[in-house]
N, C-alpha and C. Protein backbone atom coordinates (compact mmCIF):
# COMPACT_ATOMS: atom_id res chain seq x y z
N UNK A 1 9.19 3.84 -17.37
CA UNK A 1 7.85 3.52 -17.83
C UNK A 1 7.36 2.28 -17.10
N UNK A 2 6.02 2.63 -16.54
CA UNK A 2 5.02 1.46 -15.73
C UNK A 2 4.48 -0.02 -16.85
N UNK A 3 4.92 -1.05 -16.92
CA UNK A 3 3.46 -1.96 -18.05
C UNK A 3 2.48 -2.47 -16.74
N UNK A 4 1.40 -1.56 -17.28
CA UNK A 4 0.37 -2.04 -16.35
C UNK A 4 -0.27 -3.26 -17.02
N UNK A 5 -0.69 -4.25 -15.78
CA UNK A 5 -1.87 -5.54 -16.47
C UNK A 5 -2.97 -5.44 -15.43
N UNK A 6 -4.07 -6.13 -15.75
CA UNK A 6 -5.42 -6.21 -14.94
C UNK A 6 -4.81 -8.20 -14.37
N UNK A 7 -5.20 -8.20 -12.85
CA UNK A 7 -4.91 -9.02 -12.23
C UNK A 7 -6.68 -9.49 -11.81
N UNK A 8 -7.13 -10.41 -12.26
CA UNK A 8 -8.43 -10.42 -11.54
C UNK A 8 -8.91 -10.80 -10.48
N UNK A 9 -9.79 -10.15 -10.23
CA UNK A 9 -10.04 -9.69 -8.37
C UNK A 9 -11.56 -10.59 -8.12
N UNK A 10 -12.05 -10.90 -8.89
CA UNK A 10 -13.87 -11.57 -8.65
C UNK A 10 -14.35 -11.38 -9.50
N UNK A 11 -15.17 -12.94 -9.60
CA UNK A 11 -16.05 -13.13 -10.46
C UNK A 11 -17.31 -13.38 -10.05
N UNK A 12 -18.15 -13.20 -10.73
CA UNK A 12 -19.82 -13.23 -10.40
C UNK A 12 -20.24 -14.50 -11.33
N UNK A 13 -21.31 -15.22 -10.23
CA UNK A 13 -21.96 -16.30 -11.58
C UNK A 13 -23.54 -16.17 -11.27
N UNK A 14 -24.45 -16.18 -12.08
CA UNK A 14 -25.75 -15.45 -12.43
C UNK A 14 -26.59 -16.39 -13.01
N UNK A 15 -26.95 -17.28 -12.28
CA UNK A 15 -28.02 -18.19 -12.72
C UNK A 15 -27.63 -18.82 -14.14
N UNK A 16 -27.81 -18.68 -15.51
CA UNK A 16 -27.64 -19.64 -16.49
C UNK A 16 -26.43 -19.10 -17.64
N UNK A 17 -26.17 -17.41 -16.80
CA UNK A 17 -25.40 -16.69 -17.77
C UNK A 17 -24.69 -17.15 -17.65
N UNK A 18 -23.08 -16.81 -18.48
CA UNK A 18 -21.56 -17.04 -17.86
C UNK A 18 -21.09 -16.42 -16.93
N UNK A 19 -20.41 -16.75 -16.22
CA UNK A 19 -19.62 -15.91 -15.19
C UNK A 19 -18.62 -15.00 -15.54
N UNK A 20 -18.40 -14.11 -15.08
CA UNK A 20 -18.35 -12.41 -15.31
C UNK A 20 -17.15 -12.31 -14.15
N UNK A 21 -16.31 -11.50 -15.17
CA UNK A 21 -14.99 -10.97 -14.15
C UNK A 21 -15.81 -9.37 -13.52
N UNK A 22 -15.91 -8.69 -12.75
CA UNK A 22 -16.28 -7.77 -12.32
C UNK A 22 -15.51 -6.83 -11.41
N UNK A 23 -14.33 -7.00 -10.82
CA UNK A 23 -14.06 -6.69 -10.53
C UNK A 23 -11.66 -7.04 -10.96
N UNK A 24 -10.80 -6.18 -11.15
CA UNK A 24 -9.46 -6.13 -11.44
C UNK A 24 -8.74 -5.35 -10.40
N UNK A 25 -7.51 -5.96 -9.97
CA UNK A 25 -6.42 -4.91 -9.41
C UNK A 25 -5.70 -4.74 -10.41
N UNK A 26 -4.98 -3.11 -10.40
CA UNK A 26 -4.23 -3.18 -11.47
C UNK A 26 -2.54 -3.80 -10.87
N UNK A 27 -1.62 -4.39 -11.94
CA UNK A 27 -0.68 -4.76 -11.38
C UNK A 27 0.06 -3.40 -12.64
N UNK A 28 1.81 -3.66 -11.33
CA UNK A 28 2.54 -2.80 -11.38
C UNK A 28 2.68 -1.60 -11.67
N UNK A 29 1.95 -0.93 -10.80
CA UNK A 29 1.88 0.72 -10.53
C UNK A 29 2.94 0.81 -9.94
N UNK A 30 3.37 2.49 -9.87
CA UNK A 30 4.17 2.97 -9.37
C UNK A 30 4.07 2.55 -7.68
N UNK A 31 5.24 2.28 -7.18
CA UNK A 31 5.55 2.41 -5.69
C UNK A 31 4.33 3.54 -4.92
N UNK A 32 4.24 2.96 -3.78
CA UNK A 32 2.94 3.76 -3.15
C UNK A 32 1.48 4.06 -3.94
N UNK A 33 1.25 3.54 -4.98
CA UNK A 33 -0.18 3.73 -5.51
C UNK A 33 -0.58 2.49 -5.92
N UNK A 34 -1.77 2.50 -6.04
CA UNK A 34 -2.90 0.98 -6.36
C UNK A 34 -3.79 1.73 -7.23
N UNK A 35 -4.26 0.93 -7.74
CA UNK A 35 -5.67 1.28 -8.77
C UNK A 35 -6.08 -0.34 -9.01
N UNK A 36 -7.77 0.40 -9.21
CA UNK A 36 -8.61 -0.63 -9.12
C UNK A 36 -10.04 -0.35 -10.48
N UNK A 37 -9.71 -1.18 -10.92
CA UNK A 37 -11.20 -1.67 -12.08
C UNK A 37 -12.70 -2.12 -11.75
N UNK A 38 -13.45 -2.17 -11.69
CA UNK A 38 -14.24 -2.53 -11.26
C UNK A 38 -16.08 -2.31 -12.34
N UNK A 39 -16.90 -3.55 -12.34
CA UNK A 39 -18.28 -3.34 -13.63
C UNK A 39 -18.83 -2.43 -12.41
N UNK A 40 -19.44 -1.43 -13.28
CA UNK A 40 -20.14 -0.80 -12.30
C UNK A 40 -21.95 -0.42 -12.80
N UNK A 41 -22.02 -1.11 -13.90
CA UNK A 41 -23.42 -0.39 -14.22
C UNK A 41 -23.59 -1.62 -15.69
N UNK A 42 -24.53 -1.53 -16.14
CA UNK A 42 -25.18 -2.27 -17.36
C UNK A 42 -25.42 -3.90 -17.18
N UNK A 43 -25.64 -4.30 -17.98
CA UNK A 43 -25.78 -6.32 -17.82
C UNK A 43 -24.65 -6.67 -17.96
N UNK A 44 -24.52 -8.24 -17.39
CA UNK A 44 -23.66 -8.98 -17.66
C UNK A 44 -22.94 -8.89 -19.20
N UNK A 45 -24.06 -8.86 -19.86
CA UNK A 45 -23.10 -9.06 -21.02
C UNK A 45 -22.87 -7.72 -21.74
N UNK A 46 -23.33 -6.69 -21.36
CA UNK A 46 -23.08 -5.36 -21.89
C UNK A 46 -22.22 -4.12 -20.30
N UNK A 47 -21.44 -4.60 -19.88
CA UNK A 47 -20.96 -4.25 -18.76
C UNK A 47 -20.42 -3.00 -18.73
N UNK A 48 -20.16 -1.75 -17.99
CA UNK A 48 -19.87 -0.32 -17.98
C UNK A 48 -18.61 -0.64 -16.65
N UNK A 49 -17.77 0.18 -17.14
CA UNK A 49 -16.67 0.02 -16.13
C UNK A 49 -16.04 1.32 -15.84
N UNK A 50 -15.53 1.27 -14.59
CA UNK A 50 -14.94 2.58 -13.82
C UNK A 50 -13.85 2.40 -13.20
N UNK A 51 -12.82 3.08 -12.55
CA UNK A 51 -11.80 2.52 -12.08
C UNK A 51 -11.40 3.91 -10.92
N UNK A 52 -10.56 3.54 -10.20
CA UNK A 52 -10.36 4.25 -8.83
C UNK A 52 -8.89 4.01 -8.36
N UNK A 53 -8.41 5.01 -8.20
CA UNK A 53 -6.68 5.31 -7.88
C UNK A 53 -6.58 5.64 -6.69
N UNK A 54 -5.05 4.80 -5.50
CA UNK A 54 -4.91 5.12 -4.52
C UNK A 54 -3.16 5.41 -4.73
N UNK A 55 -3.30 7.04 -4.25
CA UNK A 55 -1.72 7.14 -3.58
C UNK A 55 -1.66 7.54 -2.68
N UNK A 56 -0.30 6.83 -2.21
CA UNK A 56 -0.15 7.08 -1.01
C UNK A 56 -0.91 7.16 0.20
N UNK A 57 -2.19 6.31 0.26
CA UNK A 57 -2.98 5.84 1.00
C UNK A 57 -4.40 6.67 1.01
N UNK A 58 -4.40 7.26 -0.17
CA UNK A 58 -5.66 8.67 -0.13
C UNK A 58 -6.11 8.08 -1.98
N UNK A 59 -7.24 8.15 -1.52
CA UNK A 59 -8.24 6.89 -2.55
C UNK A 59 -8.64 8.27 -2.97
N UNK A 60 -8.98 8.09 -4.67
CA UNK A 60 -10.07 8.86 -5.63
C UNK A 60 -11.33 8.14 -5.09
N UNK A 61 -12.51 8.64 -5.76
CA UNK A 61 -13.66 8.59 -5.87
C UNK A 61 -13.29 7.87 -7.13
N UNK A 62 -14.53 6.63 -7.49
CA UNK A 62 -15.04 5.71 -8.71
C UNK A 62 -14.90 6.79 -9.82
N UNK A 63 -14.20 6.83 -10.99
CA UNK A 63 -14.30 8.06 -12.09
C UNK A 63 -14.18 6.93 -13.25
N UNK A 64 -15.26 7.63 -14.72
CA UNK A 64 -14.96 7.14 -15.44
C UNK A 64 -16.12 6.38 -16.46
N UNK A 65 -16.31 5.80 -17.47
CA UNK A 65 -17.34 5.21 -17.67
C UNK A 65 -16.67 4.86 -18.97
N UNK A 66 -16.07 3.50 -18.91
CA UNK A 66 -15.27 2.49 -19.85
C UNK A 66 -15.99 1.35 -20.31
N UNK A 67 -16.32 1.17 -21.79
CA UNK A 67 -16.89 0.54 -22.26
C UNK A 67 -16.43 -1.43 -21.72
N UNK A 68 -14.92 -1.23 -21.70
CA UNK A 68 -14.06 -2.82 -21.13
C UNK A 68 -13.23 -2.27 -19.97
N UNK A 69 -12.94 -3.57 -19.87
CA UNK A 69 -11.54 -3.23 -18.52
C UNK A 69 -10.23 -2.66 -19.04
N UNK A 70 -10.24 -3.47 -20.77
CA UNK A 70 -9.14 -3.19 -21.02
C UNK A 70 -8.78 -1.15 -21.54
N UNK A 71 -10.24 -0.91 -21.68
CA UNK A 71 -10.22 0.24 -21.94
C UNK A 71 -9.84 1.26 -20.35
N UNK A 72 -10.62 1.17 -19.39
CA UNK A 72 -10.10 1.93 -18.39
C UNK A 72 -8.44 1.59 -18.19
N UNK A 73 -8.23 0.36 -18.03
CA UNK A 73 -6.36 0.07 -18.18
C UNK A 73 -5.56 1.07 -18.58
N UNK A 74 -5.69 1.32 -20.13
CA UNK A 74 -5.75 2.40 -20.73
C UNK A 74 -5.38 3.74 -20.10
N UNK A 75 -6.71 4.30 -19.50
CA UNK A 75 -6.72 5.57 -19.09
C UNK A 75 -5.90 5.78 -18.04
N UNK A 76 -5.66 4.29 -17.01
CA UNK A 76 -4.60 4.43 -15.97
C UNK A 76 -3.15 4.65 -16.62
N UNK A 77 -3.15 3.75 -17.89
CA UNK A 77 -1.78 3.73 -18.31
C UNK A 77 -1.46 4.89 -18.55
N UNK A 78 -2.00 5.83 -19.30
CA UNK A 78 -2.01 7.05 -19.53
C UNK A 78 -1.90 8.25 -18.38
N UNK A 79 -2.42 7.58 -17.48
CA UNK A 79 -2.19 8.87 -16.38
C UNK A 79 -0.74 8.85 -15.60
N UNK A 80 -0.76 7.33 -15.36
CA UNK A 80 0.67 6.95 -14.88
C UNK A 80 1.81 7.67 -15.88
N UNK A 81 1.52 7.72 -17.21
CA UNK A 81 3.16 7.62 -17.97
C UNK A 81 2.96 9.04 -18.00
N UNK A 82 1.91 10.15 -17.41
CA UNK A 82 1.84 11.72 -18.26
C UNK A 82 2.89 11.78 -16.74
N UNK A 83 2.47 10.93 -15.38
CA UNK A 83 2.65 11.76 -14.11
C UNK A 83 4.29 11.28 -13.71
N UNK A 84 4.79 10.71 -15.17
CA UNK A 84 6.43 10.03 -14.52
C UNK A 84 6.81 10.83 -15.21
């Protein structure tokens, strides 16, 4: 079994708002794969998130529409532990 965590990758700062994580690598995936988190749609403070899997050097397309980061995490964790 993988414990995946979100490693953060960039932050955005926006005139008077707070600054915003927007972008995560995921840490400890399986050997040969990466996945990646990333805000992809809504405001700063109401943010929509998607995430994108690489194995073995052949990238998905952006999939997904996660209310948090910690929620897409989730869906990786889940794909990782169905595919071990």
């Amino acid at each position: 079994m993988f414990k995946l965590t979100l490693d953060e990758g960039a932050r955005t700062y926006l005139n008077s708002l707070p600054e915003a994580i927007y972008y995560y690598q995921v840490n400890g995936m399986p050997d040969g794969q990466k996945s990646f988190i990333t805000r992809k749609s809504g405001s700063v403070l109401e943010p929509m998130w998607e995430l994108r899997r690489e194995i073995d050097g052949v990238s998905s397309e952006w999939t997904g529409n996660y209310e948090t980061a910690a929620e897409a995490l989730t869906a990786v964790q889940k794909e990782v532990d169905e595919a071990a």
